[in-house]
PDB file of N, CA and C in Angstrom:
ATOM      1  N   UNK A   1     -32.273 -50.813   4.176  1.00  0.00           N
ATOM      2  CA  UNK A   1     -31.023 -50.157   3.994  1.00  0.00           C
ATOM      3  C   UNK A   1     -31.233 -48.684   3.651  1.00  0.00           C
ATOM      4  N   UNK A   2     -30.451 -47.804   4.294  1.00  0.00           N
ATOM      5  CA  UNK A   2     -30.235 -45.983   3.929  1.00  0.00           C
ATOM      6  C   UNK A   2     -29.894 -45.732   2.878  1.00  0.00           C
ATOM      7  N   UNK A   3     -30.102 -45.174   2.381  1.00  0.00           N
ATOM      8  CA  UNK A   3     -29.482 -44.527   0.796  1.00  0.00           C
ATOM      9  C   UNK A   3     -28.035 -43.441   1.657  1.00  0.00           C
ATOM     10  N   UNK A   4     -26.870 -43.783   1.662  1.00  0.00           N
ATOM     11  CA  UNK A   4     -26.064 -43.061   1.696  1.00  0.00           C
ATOM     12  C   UNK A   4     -25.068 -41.999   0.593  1.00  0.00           C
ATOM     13  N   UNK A   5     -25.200 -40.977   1.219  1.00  0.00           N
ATOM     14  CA  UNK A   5     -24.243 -40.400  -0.327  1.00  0.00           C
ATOM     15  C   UNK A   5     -23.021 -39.900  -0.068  1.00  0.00           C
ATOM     16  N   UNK A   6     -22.148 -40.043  -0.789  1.00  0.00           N
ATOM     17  CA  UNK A   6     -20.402 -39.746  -0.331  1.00  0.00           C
ATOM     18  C   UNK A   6     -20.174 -38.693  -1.353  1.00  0.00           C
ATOM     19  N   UNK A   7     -19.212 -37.568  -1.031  1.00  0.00           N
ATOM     20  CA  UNK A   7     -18.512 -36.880  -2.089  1.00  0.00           C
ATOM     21  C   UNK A   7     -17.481 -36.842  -1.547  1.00  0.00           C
ATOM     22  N   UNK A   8     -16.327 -37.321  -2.471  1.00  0.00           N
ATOM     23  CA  UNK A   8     -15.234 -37.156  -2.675  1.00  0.00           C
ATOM     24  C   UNK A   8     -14.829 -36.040  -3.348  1.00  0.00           C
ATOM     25  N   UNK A   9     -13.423 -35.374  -2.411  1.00  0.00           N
ATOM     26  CA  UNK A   9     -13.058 -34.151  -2.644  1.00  0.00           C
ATOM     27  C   UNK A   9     -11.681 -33.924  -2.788  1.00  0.00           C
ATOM     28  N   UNK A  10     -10.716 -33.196  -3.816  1.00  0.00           N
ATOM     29  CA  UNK A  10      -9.542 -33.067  -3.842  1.00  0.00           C
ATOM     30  C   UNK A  10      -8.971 -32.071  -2.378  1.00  0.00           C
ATOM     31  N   UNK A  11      -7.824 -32.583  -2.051  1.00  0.00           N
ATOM     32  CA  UNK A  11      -7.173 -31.729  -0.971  1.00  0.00           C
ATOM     33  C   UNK A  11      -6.905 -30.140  -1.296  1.00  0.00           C
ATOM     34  N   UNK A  12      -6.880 -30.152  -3.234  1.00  0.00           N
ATOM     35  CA  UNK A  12      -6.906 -28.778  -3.868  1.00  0.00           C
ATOM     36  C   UNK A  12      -7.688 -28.252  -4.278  1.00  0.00           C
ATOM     37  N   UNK A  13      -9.265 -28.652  -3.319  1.00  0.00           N
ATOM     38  CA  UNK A  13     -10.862 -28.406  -3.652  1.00  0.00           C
ATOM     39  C   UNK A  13     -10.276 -26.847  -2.835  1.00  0.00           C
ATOM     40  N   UNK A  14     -10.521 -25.914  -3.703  1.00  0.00           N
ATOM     41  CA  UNK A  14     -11.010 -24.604  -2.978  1.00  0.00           C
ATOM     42  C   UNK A  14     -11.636 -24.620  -1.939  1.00  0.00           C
ATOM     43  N   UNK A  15     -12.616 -25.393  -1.478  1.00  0.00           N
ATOM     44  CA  UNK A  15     -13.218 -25.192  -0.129  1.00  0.00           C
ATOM     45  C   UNK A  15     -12.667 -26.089   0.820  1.00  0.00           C
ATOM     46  N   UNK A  16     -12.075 -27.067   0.356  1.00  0.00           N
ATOM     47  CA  UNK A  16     -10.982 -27.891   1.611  1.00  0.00           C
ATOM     48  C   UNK A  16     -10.087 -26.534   1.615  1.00  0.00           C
ATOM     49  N   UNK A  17      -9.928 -25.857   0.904  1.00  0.00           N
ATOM     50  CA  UNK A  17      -8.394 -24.823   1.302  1.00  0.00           C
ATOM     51  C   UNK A  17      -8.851 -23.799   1.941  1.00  0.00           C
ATOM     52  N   UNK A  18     -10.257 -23.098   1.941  1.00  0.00           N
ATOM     53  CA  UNK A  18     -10.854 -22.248   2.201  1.00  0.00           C
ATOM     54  C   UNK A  18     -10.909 -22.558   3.981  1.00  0.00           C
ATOM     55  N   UNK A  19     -11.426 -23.931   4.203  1.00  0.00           N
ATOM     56  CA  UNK A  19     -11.370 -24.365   5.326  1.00  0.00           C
ATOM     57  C   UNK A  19     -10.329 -24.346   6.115  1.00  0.00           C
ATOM     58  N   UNK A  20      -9.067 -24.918   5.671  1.00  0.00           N
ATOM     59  CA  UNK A  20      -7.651 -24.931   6.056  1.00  0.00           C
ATOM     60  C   UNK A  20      -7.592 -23.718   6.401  1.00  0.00           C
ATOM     61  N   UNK A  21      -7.293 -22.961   5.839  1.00  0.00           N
ATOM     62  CA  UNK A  21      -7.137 -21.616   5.702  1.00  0.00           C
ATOM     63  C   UNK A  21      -7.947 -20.716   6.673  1.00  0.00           C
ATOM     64  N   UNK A  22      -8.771 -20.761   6.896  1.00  0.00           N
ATOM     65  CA  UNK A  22      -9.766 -20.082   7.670  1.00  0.00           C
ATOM     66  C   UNK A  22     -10.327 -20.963   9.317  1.00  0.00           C
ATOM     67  N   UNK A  23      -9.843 -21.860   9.550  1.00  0.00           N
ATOM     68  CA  UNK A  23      -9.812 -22.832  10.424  1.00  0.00           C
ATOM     69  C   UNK A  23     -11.393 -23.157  10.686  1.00  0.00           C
ATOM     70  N   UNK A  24     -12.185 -23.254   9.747  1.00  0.00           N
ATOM     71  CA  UNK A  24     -13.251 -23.888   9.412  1.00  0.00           C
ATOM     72  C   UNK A  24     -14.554 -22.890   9.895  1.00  0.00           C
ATOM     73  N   UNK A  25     -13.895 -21.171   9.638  1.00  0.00           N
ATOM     74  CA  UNK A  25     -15.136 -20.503   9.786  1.00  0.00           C
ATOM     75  C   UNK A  25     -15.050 -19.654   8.375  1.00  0.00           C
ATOM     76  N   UNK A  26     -14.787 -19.953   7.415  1.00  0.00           N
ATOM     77  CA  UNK A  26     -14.931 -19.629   5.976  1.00  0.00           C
ATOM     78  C   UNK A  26     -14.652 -17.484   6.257  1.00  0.00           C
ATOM     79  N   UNK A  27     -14.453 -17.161   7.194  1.00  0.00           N
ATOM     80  CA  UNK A  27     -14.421 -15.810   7.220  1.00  0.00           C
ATOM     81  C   UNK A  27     -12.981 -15.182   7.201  1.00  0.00           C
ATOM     82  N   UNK A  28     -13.054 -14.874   5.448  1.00  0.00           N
ATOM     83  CA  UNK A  28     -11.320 -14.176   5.714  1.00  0.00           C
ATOM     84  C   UNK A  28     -10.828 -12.838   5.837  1.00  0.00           C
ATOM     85  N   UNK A  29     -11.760 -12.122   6.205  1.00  0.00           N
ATOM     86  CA  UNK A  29     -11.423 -10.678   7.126  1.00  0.00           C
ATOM     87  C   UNK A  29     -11.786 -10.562   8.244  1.00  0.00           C
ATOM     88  N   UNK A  30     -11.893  -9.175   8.901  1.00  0.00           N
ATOM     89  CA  UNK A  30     -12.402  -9.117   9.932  1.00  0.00           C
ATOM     90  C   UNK A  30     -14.310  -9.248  10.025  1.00  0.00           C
ATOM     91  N   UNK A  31     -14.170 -10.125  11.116  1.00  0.00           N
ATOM     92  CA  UNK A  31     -16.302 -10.358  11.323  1.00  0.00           C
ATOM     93  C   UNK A  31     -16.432  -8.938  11.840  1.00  0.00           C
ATOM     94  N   UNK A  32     -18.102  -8.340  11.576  1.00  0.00           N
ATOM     95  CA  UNK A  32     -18.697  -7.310  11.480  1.00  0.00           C
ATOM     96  C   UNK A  32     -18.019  -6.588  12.965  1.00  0.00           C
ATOM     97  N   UNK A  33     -18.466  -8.016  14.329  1.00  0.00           N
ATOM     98  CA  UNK A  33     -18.236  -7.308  15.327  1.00  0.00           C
ATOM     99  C   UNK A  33     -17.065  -6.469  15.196  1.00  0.00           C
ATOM    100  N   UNK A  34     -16.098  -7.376  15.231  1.00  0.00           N
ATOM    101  CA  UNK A  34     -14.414  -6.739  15.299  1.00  0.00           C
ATOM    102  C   UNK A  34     -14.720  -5.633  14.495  1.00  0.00           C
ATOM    103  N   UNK A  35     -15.412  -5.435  13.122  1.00  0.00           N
ATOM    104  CA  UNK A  35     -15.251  -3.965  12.892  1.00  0.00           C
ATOM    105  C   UNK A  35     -15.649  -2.811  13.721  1.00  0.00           C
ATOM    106  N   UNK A  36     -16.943  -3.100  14.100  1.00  0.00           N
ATOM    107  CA  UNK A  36     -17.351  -2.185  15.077  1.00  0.00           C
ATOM    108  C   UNK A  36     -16.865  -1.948  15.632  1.00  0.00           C
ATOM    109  N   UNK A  37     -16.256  -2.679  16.392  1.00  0.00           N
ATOM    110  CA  UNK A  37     -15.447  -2.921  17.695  1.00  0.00           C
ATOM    111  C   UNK A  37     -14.165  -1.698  17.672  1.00  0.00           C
ATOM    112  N   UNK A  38     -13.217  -2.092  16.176  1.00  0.00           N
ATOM    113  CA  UNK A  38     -12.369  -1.283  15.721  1.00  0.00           C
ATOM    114  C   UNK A  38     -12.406   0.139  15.623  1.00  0.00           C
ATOM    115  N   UNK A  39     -13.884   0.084  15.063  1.00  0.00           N
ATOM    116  CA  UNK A  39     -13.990   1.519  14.922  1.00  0.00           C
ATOM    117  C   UNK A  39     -15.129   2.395  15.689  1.00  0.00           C
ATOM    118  N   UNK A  40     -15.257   1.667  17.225  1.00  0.00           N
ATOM    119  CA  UNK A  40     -15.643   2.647  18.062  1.00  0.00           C
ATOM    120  C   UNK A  40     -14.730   3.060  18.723  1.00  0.00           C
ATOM    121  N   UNK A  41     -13.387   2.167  18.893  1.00  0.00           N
ATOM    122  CA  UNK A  41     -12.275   2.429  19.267  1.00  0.00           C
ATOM    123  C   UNK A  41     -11.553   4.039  18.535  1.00  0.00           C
ATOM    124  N   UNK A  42     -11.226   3.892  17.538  1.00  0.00           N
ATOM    125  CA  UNK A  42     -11.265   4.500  16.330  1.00  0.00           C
ATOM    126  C   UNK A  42     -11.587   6.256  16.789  1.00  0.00           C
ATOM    127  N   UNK A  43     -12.696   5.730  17.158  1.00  0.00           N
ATOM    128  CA  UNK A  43     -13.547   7.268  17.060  1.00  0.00           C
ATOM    129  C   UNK A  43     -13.567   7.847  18.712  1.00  0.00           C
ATOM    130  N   UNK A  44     -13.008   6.992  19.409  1.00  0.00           N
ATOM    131  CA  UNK A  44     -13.219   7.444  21.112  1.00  0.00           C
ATOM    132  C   UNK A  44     -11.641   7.738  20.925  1.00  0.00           C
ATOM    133  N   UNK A  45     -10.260   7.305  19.940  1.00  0.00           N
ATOM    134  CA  UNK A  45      -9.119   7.931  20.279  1.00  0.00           C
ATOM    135  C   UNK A  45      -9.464   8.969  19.659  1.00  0.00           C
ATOM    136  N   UNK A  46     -10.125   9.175  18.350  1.00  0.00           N
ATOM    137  CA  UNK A  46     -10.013  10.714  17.269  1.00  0.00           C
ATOM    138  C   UNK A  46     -10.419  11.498  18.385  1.00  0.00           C
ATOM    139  N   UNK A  47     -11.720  11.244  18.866  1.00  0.00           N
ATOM    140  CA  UNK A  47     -12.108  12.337  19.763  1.00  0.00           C
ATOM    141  C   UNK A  47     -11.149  13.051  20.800  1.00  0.00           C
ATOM    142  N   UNK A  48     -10.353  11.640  21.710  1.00  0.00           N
ATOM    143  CA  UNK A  48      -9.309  12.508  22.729  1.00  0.00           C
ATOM    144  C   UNK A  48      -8.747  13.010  22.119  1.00  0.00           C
ATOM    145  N   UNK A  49      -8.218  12.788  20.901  1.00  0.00           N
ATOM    146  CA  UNK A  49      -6.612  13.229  19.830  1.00  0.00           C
ATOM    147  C   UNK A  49      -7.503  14.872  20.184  1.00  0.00           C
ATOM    148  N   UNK A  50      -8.645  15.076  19.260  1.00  0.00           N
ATOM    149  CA  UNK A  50      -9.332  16.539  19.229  1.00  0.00           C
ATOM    150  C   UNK A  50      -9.162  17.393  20.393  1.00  0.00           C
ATOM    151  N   UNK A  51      -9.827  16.689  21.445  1.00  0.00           N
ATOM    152  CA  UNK A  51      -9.746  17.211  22.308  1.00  0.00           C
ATOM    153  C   UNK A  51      -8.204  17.830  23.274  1.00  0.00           C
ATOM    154  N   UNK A  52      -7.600  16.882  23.103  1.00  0.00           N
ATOM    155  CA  UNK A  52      -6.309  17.089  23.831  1.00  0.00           C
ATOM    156  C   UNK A  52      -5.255  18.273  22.782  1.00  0.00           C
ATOM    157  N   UNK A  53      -5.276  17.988  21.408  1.00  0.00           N
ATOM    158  CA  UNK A  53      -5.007  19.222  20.788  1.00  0.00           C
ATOM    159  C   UNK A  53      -5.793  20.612  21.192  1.00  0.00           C
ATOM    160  N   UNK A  54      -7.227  20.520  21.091  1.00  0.00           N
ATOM    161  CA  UNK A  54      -7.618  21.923  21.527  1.00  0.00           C
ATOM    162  C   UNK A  54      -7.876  22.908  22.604  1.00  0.00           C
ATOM    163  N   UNK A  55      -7.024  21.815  23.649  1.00  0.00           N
ATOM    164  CA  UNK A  55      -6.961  22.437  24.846  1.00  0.00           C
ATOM    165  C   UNK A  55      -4.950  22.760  24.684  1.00  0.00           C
ATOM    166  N   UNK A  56      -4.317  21.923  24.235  1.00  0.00           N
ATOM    167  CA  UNK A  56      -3.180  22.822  23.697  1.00  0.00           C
ATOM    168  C   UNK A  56      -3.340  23.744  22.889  1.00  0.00           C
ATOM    169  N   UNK A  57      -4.009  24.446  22.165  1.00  0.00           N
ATOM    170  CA  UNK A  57      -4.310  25.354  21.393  1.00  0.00           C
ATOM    171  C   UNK A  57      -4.904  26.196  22.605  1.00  0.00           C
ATOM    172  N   UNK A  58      -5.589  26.384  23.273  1.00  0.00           N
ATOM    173  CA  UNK A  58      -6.017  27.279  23.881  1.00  0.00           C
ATOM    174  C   UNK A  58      -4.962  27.268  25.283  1.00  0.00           C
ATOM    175  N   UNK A  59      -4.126  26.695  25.668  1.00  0.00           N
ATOM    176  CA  UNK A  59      -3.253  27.170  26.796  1.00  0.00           C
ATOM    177  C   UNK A  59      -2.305  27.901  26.439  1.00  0.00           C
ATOM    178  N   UNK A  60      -1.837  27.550  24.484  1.00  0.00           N
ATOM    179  CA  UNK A  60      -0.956  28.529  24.374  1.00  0.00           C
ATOM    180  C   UNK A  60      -1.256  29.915  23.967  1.00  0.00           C
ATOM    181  N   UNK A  61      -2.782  30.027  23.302  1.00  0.00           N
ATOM    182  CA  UNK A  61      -2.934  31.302  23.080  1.00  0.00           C
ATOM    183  C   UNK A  61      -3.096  31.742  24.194  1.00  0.00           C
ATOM    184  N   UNK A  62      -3.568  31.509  25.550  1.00  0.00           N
ATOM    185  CA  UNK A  62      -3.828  31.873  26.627  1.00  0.00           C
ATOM    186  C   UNK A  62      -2.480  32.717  27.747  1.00  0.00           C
ATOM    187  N   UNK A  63      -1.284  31.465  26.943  1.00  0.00           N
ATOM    188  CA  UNK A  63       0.249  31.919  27.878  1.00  0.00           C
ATOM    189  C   UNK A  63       0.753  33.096  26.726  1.00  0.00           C
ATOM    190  N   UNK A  64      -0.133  33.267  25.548  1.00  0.00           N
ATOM    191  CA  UNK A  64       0.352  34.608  24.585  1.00  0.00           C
ATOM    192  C   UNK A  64      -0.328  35.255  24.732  1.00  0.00           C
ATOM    193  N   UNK A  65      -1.262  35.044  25.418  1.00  0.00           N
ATOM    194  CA  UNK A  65      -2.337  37.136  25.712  1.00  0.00           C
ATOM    195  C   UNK A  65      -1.473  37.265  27.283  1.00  0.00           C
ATOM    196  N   UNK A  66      -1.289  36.141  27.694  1.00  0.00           N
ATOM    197  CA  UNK A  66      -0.598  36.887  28.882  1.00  0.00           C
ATOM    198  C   UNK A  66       0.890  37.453  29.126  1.00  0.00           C
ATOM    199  N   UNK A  67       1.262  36.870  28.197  1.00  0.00           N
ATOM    200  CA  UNK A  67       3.164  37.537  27.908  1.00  0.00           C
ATOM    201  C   UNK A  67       2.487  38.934  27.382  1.00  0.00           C
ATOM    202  N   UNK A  68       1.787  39.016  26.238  1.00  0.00           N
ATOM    203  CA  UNK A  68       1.180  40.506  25.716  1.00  0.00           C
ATOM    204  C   UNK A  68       0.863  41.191  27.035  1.00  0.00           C
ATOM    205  N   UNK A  69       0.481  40.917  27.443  1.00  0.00           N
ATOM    206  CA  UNK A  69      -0.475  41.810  28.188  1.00  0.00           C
ATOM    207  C   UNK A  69       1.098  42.256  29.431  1.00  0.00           C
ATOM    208  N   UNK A  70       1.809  41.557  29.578  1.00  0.00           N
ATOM    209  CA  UNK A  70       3.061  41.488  30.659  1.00  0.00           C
ATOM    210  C   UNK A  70       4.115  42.464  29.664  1.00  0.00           C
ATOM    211  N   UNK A  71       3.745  42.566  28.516  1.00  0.00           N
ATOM    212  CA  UNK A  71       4.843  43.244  27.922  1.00  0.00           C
ATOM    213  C   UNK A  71       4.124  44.734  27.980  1.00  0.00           C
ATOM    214  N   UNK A  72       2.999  44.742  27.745  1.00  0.00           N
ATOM    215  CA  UNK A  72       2.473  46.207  27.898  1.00  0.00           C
ATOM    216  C   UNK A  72       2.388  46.631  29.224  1.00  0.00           C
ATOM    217  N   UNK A  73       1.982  46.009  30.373  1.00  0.00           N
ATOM    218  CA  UNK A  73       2.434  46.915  31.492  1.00  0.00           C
ATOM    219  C   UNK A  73       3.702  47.112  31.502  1.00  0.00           C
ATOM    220  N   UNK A  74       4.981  45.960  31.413  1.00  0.00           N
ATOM    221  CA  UNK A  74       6.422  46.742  31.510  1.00  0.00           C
ATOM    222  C   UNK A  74       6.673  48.079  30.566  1.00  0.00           C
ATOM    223  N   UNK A  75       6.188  47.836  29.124  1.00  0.00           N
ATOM    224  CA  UNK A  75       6.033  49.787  28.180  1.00  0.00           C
ATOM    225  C   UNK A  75       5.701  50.151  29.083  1.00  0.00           C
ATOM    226  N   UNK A  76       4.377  50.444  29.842  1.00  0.00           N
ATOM    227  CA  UNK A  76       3.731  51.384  30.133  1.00  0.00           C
ATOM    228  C   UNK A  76       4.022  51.678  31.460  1.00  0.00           C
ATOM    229  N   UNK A  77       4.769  51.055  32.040  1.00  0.00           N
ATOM    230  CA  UNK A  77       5.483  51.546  33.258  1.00  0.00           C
ATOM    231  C   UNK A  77       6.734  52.156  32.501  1.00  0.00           C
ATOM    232  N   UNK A  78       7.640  51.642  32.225  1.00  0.00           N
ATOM    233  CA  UNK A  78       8.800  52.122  31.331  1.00  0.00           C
ATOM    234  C   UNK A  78       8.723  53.447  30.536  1.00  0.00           C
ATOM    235  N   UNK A  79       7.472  53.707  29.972  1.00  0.00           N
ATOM    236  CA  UNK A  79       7.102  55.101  29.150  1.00  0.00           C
ATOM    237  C   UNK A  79       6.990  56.041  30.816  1.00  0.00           C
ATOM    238  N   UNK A  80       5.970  55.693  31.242  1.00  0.00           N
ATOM    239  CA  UNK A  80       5.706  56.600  32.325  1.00  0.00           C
ATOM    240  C   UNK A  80       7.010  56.558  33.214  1.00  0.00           C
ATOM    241  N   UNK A  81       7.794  56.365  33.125  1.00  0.00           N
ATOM    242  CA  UNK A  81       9.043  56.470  34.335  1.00  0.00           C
ATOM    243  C   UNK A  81       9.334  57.639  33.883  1.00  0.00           C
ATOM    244  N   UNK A  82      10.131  56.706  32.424  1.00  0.00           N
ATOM    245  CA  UNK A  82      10.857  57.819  31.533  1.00  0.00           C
ATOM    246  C   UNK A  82      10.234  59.459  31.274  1.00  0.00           C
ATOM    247  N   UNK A  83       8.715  59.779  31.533  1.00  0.00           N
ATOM    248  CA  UNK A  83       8.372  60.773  31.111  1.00  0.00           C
ATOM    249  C   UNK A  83       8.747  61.807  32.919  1.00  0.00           C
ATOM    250  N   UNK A  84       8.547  60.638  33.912  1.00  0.00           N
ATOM    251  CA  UNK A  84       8.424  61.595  35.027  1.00  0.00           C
ATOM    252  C   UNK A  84      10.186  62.088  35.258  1.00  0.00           C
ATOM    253  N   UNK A  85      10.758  61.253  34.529  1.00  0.00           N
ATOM    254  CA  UNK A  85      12.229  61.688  34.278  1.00  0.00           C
ATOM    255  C   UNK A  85      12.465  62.958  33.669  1.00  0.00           C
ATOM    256  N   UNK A  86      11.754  62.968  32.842  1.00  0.00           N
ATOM    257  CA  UNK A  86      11.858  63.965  31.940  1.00  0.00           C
ATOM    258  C   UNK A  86      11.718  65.265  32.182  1.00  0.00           C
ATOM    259  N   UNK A  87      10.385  65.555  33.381  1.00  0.00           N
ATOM    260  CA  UNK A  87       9.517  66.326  33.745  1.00  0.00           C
ATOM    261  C   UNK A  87      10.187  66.961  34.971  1.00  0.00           C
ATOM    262  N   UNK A  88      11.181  66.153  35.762  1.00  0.00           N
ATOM    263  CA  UNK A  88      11.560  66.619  36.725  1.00  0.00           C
ATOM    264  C   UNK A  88      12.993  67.656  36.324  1.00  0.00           C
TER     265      UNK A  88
END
């Protein structure tokens, strides 16, 4: 005959609930992968976020050197009219 051994366990044994609860993989957050996982995700949106801001940052300083630069030829046509006005 085997030597058998039994344990009896309450249904309000912490680890019967742990089990319940966890559907019998005792893991109650996220497993390592899923973190990784999360946060390579994570870091490939931060990067577009960066990127896609600093190319808006540079189209608008880009559409403001060029209004500048559109406002000084209209002066500087506008001065020089006015002077050949003047002269005549």
């Amino acid at each position: 005959m085997s030597n058998v051994t039994v344990r009896v366990r309450s249904i309000e044994d912490p680890v019967i609930q742990a089990l319940l609860i966890t559907d019998g993989t005792f893991v109650f957050g996220m497993d390592p992968k899923m973190k990784m996982a999360l946060s390579v995700i994570g870091l490939i949106l931060s990067i577009c976020i960066f990127a896609w801001l600093t190319r808006l940052c540079i189209n608008f300083q880009a559409r403001e050197r060029a209004r500048d630069q559109k406002e000084k030829r209209i002066r500087y046509y506008h001065h020089n009219e006015t002077q050949e006005d003047e002269s005549s």
